[in-house]
Protein backbone atom coordinates (compact mmCIF):
# COMPACT_ATOMS: atom_id res chain seq x y z
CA UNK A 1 -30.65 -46.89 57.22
CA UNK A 2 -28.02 -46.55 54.72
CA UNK A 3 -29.04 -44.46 51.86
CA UNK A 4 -25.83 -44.45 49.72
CA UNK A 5 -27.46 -47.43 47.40
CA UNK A 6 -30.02 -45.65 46.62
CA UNK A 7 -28.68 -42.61 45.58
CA UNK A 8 -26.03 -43.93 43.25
CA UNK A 9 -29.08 -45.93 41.96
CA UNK A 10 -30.95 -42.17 41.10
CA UNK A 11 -27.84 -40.98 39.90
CA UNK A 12 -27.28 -43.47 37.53
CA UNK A 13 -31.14 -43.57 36.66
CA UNK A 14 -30.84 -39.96 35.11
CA UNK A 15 -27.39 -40.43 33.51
CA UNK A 16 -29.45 -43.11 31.94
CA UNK A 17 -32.36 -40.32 31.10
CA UNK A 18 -29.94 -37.85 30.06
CA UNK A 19 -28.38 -40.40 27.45
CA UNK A 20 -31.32 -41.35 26.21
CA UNK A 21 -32.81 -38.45 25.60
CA UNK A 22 -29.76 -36.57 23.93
CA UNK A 23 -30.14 -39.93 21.71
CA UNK A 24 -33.64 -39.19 21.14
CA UNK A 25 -33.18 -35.39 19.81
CA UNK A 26 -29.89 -35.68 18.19
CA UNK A 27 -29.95 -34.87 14.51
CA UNK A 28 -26.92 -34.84 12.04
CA UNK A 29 -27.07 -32.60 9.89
CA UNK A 30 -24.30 -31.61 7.03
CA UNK A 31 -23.09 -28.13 7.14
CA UNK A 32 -21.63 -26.25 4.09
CA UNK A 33 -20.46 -22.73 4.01
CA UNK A 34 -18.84 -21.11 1.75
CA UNK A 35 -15.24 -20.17 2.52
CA UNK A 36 -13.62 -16.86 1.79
CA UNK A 37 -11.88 -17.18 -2.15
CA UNK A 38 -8.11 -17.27 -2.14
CA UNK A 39 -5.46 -17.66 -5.12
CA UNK A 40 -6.46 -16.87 -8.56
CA UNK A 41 -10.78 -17.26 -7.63
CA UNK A 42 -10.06 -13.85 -5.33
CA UNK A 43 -8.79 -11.83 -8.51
CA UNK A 44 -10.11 -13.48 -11.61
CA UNK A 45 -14.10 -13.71 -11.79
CA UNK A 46 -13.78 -16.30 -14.76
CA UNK A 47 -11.81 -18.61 -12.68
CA UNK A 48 -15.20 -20.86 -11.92
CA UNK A 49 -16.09 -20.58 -15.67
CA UNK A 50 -12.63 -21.84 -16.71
CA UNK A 51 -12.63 -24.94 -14.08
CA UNK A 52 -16.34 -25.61 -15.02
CA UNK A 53 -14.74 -25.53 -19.00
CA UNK A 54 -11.70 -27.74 -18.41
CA UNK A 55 -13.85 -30.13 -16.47
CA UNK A 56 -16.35 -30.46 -19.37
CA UNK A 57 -13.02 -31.44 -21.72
CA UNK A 58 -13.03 -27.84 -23.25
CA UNK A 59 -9.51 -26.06 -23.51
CA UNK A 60 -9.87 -22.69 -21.45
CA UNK A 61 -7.27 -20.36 -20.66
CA UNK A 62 -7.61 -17.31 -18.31
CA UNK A 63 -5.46 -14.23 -19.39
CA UNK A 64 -4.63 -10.57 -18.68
CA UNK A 65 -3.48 -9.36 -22.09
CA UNK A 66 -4.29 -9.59 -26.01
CA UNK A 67 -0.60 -9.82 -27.01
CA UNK A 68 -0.72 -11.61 -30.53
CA UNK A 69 2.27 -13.66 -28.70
CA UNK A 70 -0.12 -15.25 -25.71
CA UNK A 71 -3.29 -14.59 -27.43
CA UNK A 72 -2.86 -16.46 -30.62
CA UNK A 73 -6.32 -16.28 -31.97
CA UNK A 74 -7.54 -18.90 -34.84
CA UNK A 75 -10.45 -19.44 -36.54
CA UNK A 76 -12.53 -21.17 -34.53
CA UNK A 77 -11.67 -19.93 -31.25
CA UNK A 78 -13.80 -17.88 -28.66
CA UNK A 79 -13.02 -15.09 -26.96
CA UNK A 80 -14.63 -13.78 -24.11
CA UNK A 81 -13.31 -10.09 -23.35
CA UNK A 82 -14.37 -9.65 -19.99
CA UNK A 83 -12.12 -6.28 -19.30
CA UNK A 84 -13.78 -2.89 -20.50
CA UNK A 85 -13.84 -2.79 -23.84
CA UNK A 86 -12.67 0.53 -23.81
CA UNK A 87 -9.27 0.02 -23.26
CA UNK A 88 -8.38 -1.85 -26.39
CA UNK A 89 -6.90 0.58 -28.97
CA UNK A 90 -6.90 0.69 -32.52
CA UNK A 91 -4.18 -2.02 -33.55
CA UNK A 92 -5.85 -4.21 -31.00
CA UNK A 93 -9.73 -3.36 -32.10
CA UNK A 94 -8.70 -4.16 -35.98
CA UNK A 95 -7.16 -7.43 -35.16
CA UNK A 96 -9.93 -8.97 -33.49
CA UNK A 97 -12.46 -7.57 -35.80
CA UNK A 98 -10.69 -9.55 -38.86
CA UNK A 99 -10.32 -12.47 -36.40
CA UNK A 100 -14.47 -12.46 -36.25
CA UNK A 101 -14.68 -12.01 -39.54
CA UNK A 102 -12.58 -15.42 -40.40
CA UNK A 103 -14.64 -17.21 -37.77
CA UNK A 104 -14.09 -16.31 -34.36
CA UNK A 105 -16.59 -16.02 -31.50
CA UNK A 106 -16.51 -12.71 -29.72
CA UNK A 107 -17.93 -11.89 -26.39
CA UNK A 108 -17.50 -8.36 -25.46
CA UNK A 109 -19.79 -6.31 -22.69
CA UNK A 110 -21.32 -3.13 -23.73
CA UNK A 111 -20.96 -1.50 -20.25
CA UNK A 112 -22.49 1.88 -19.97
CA UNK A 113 -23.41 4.09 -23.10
CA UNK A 114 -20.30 6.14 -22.64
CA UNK A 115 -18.01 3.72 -23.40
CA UNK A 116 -20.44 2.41 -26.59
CA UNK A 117 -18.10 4.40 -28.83
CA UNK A 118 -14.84 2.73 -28.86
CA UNK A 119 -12.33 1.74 -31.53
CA UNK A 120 -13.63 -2.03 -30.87
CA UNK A 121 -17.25 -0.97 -31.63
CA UNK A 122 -16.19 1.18 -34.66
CA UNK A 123 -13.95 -1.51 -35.66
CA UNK A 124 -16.85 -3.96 -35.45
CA UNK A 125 -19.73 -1.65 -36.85
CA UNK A 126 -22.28 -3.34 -34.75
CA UNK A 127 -23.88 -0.77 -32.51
CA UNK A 128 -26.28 1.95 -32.71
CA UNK A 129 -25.33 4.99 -30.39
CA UNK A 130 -28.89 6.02 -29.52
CA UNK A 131 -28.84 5.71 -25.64
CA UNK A 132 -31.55 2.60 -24.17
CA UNK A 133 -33.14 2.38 -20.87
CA UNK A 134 -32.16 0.51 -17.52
CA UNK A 135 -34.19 -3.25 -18.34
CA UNK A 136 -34.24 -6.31 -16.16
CA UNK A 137 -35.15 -9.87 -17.53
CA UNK A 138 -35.99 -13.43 -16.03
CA UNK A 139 -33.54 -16.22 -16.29
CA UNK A 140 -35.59 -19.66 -15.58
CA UNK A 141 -34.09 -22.80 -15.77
CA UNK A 142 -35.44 -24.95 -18.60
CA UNK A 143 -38.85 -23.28 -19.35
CA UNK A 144 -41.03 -20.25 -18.28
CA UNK A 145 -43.36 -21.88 -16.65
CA UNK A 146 -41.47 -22.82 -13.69
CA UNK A 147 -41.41 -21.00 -10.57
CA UNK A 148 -37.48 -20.84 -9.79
CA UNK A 149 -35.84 -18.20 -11.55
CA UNK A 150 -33.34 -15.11 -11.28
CA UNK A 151 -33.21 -11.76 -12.27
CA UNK A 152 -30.85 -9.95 -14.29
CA UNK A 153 -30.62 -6.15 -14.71
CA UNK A 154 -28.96 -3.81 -16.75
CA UNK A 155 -28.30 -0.62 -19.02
CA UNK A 156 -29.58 -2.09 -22.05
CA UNK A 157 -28.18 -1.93 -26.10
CA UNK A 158 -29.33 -1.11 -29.33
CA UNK A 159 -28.12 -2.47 -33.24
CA UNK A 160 -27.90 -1.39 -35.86
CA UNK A 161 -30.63 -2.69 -38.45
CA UNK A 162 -27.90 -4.47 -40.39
CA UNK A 163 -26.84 -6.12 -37.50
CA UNK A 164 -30.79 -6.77 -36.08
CA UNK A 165 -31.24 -8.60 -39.60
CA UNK A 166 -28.44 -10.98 -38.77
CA UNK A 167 -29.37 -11.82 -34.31
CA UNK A 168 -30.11 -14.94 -34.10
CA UNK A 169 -30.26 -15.11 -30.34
CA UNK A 170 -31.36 -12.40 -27.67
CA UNK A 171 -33.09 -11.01 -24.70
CA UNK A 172 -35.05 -7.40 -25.61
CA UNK A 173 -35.92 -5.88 -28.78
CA UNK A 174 -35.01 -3.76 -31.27
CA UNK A 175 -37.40 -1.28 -29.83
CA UNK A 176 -36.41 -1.61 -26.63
CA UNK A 177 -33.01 -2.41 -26.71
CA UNK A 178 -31.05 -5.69 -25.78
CA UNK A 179 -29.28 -7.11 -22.80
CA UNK A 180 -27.75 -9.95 -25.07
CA UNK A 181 -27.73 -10.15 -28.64
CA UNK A 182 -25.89 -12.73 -30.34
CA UNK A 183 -25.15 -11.85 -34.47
CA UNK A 184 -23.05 -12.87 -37.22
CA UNK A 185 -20.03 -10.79 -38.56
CA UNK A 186 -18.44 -12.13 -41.91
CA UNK A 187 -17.74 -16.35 -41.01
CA UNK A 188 -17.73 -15.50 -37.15
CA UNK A 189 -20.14 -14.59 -34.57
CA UNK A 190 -20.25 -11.65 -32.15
CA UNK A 191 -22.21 -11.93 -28.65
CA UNK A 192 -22.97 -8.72 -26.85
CA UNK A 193 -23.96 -8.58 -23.36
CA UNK A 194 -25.26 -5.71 -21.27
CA UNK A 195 -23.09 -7.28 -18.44
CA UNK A 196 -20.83 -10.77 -17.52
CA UNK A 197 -22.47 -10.71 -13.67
CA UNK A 198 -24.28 -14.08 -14.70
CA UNK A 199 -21.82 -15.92 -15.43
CA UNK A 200 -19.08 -14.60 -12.75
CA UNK A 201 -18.05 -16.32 -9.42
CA UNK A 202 -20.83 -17.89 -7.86
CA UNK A 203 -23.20 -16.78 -10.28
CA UNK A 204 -22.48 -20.25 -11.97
CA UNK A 205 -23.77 -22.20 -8.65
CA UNK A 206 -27.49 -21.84 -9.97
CA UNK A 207 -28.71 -23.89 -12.79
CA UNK A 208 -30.04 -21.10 -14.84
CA UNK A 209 -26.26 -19.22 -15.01
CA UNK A 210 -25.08 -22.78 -15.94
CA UNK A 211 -27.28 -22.97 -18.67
CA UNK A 212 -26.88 -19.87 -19.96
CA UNK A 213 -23.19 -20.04 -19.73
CA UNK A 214 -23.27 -23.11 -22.09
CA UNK A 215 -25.29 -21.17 -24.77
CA UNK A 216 -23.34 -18.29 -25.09
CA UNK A 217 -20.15 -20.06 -25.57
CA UNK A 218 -22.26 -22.37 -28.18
CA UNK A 219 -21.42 -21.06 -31.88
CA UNK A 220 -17.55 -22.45 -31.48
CA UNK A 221 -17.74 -24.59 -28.47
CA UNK A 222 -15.38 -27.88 -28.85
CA UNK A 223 -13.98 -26.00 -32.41
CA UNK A 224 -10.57 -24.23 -30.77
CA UNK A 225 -9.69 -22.34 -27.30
CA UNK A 226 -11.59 -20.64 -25.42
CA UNK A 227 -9.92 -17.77 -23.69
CA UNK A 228 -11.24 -15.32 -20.90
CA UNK A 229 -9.40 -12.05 -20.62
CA UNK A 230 -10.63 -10.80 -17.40
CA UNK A 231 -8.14 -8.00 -17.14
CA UNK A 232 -5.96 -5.64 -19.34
CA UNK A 233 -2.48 -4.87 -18.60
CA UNK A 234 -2.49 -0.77 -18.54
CA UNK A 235 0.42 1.41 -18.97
CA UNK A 236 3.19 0.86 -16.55
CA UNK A 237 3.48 3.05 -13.41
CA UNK A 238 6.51 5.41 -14.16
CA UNK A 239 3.95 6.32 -17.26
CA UNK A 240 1.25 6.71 -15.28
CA UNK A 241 3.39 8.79 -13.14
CA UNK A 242 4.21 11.07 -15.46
CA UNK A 243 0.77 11.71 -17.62
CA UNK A 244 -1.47 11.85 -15.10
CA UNK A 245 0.14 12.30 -11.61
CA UNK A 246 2.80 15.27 -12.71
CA UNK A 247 0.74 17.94 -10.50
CA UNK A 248 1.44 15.69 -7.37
CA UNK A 249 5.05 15.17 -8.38
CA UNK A 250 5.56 18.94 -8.87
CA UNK A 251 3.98 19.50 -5.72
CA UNK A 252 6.42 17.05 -3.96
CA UNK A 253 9.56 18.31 -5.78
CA UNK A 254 8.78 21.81 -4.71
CA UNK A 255 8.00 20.21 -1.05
CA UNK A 256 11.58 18.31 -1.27
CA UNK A 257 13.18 21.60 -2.42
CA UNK A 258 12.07 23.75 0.73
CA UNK A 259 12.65 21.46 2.77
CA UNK A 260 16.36 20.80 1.97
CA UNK A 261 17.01 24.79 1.98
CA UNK A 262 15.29 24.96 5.27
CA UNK A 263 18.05 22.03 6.73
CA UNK A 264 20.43 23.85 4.82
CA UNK A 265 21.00 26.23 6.99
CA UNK A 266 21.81 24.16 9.72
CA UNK A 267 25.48 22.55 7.75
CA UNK A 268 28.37 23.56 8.87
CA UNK A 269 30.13 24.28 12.29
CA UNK A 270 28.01 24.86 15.55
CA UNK A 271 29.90 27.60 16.10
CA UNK A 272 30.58 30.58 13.86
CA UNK A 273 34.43 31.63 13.37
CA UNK A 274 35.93 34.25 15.40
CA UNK A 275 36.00 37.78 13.70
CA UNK A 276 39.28 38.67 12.44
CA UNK A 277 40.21 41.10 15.11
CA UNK A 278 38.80 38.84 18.00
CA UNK A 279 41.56 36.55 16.68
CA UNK A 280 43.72 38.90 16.81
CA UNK A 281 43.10 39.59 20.17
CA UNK A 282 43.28 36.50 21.63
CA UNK A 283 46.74 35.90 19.65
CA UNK A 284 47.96 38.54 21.00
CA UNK A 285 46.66 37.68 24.82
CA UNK A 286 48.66 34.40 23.97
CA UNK A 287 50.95 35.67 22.70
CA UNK A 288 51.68 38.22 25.72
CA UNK A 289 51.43 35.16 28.42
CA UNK A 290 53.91 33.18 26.82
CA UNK A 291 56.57 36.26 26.75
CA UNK A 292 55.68 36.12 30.07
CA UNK A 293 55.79 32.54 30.61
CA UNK A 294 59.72 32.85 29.90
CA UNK A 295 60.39 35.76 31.58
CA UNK A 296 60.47 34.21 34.83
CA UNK A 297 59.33 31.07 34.49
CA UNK A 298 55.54 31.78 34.85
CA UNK A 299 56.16 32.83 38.73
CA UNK A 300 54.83 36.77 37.75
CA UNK A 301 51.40 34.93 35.93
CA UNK A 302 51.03 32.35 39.07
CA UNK A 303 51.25 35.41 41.96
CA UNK A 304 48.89 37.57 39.27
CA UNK A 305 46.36 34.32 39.52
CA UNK A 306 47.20 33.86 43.22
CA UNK A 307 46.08 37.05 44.03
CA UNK A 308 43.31 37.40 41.67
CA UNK A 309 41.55 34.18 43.65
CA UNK A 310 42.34 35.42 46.99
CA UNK A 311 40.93 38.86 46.67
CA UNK A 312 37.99 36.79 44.74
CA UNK A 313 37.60 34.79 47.79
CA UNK A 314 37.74 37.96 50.73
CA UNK A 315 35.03 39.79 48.76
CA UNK A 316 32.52 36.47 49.16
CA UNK A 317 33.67 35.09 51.97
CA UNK A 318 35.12 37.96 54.73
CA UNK A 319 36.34 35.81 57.37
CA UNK A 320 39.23 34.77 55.08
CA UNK A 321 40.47 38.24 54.96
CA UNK A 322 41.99 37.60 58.74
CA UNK A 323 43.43 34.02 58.23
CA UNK A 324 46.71 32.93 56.20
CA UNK A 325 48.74 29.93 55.93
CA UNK A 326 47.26 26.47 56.48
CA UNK A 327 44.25 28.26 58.14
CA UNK A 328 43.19 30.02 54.69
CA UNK A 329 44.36 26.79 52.66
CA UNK A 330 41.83 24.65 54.77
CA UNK A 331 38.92 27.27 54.85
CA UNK A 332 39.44 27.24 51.23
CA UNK A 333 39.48 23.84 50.74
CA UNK A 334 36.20 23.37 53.22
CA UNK A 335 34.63 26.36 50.60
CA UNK A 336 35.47 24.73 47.34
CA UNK A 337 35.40 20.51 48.68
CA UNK A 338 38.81 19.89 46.97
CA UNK A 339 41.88 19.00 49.08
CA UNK A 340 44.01 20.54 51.43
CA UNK A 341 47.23 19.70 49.85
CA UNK A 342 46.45 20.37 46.69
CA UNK A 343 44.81 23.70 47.50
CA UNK A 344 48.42 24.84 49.57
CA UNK A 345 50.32 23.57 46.44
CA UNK A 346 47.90 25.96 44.18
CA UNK A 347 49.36 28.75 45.74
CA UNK A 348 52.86 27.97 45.93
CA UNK A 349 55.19 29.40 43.42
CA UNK A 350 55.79 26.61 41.09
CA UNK A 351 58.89 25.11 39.82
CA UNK A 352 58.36 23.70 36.83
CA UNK A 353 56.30 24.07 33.71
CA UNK A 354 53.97 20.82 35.17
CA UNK A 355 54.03 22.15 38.19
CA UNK A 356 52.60 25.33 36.30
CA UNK A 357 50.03 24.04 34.89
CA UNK A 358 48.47 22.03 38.10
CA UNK A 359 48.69 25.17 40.02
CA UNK A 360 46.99 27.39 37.41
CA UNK A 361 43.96 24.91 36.76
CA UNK A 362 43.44 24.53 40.33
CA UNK A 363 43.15 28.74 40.65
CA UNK A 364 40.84 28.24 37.83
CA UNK A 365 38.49 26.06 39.66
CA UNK A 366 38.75 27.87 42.64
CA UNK A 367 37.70 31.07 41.01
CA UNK A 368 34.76 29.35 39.15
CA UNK A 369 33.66 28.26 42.72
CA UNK A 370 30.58 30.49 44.00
C-alpha cells in the first residue's frame, strides 16, 4: 500500500493547523519607546517647552547668555532664567530688576538657601533669608479630587511680608514656606520656583506639567517673547586657567622644568673630547708614523706589523712556529677564513702607498683574529 498520499495529506493538515492557529493568537499591537535625545533636546532641558511654545503660536527663543545685544528685553516679555541664579552679577541683576519693574515676567529658581543671597535677589528685594524645610506637594490634573497626580519635592522659600501682601498665586505658606510663589514687582510680575524639574524634558509628557507650564508663563503670555536661558556663558578657559587652576599649572611648570634639565644632560656629543695631552699623544704617534712613512716608503712600519702578527700568531697557535712560506700563508688563512692570496700579499713588502694600505688593514684583521 502506498502511503505517500497520505502523508502529504497530514502534512498539509497541520500546516493548515499551524496557520490557523498563529491567525487565531496573533495580536498587533503598537510599540513606542522612547529614543535616546540627540541635538539641542540632549543639552537644553527647555527645548520641549520651546517646541510645545512655538507650536501653540507663541514666539520662544532658547539662549545661553543675557547679553543686552541677544537678550533684548521689552516690556511685556517673559523670561524664564533657568541657569543658577547665582551667576548673574551686579550689572546683569540691576537690568533685569528695572526690566520687571516696567513690566516684564521673571522666572527665576531659588535653588538651595545658599545661593538665596545673590545680587539678583538683592536687586529684586523679594526674599526672606530665614532658611525653610525640604516640602513636597501634589500636582493633579484639573481638580483634587482625581486620583492621577504627581509629586513634586523641594527645598522650599520664604517672602518677605511686602512681597506675601502682593502673591497672587502659590503652593505653601508663609509659615511654611513656598515652592512657587508668583508676585508683583512695580508693572511686572516675578515667579519663584523652588525648582524647573516640572516643566523640563519629559516632565511636559503628563498633563499636569502641561498645565502647569501654561500658568506660569500666564501674566505676559501672547504680550512679547518668551525666552529660556537654560545656560550661562562663564568665564573663558585661559581665565579659568589662571584664577583657579594656577596650583596645577605651577605644579606642571616645575614638572616641565625638571624634566628638561634631566634630558639636558644628555645634548651634545656621545663621546667626550680627548684630554689635551691624549691629543697630544696621538699627534705625535701620527705624527712619528708618517716620518716614518717617508723614510722608506712604509717598508720599516709593514716588517714592524709583519712581525708583530706573526709572533701574535706562534704564541696562540704553536704549530706555526715550524712552517714558513705558502705553508704559514695557508695555515693562516685556514685560522682567520680570509684568502690565501691576499694573506701572502699581507706580508709582502709593499710597493706602493695602496699597496700599503691593503697590506696594513689585512695585519690588522689578522691580529684582531682570536
Amino acid at each position: 500500500m502506498n502511503r505517500r498520499p497520505l502523508d502529504i495529506g497530514l502534512l498539509v493538515l497541520g500546516a493548515a493547523l499551524l496557520v490557523a492557529g498563529f491567525l487565531a493568537t496573533f495580536e498587533h499591537k503598537d510599540v513606542t519607546e522612547a529614543a535616546v535625545a540627540h541635538g539641542e533636546a540632549r543639552y537644553n532641558p527647555f527645548f520641549a517647552l520651546q517646541l510645545a511654545l512655538n507650536r501653540s503660536g507663541l514666539p520662544a527663543r532658547s539662549l545661553t547668555t543675557l547679553d543686552p545685544t541677544r537678550l533684548a528685553l521689552q516690556p511685556g516679555d517673559t523670561l524664564l532664567l533657568g541657569a543658577g541664579a547665582a551667576r548673574v552679577d551686579i550689572e546683569q541683576a540691576t537690568r533685569i530688576a528695572a526690566w520687571v519693574r516696567s513690566g516684564g515676567h521673571l522666572l527665576v529658581s531659588t535653588g538651595s538657601v545658599s545661593v538665596a543671597r545673590t545680587p539678583l535677589f538683592d536687586a529684586l528685594g523679594l526674599l526672606d533669608p530665614r532658611p525653610a524645610p525640604f516640602g513636597c506637594a501634589r500636582m493633579h490634573a484639573g481638580n483634587a479630587a482625581r486620583t492621577d497626580y504627581s509629586v513634586t519635592c523641594a527645598t522650599k522659600f520664604r517672602l518677605k511680608s511686602v512681597a506675601v501682601a502682593r502673591v497672587d498665586a502659590a503652593i505653601g505658606t508663609p509659615r511654611d514656606g513656598y515652592l512657587f510663589a508668583r508676585t508683583r514687582l512695580g508693572a511686572g510680575t516675578v515667579s519663584l520656583l523652588a525648582s524647573f524639574d516640572d516643566v523640563t524634558r519629559l516632565s511636559l509628557k503628563n498633563v499636569w506639567e502641561q498645565q502647569f507650564a501654561w500658568r506660569l508663563l500666564a501674566p505676559n503670555r501672547g504680550k512679547g517673547t518668551i525666552y529660556l536661558v537654560y545656560a550661562l556663558d562663564g568665564p573663558s578657559f585661559l581665565t579659568v586657567l589662571v584664577v583657579k587652576a594656577w596650583p596645577a599649572l605651577l605644579a606642571l611648570t616645575l614638572l616641565l622644568a625638571a624634566w628638561m634639565a634631566m634630558r639636558s644632560a644628555r645634548l651634545g656629543p656621545l663621546m667626550p673630547a680627548p684630554s689635551p695631552h691624549r691629543r697630544a699623544l696621538l699627534e705625535h704617534v701620527q705624527a712619528a708614523g708618517e716620518f716614518l712613512y717617508r723614510r722608506d716608503a712604509g717598508r720599516t712600519l709593514h716588517r714592524l706589523a709583519s712581525d708583530t702578527v706573526l709572533a701574535r700568531l706562534r704564541r696562540r697557535d704553536p704549530g706555526c712556529a715550524m712552517l714558513n712560506g705558502d705553508a704559514l700563508y695557508a695555515r693562516v688563512a685556514e685560522r682567520s677564513a680570509l684568502d690565501i692570496a691576499q694573506v701572502a700579499q699581507a706580508f709582502q713588502s709593499p710597493a706602493n702607498a695602496q699597496a700599503f694600505r691593503a697590506s696594513i688593514i689585512t695585519l690588522a684583521r689578522l691580529r684582531s683574529r682570536p
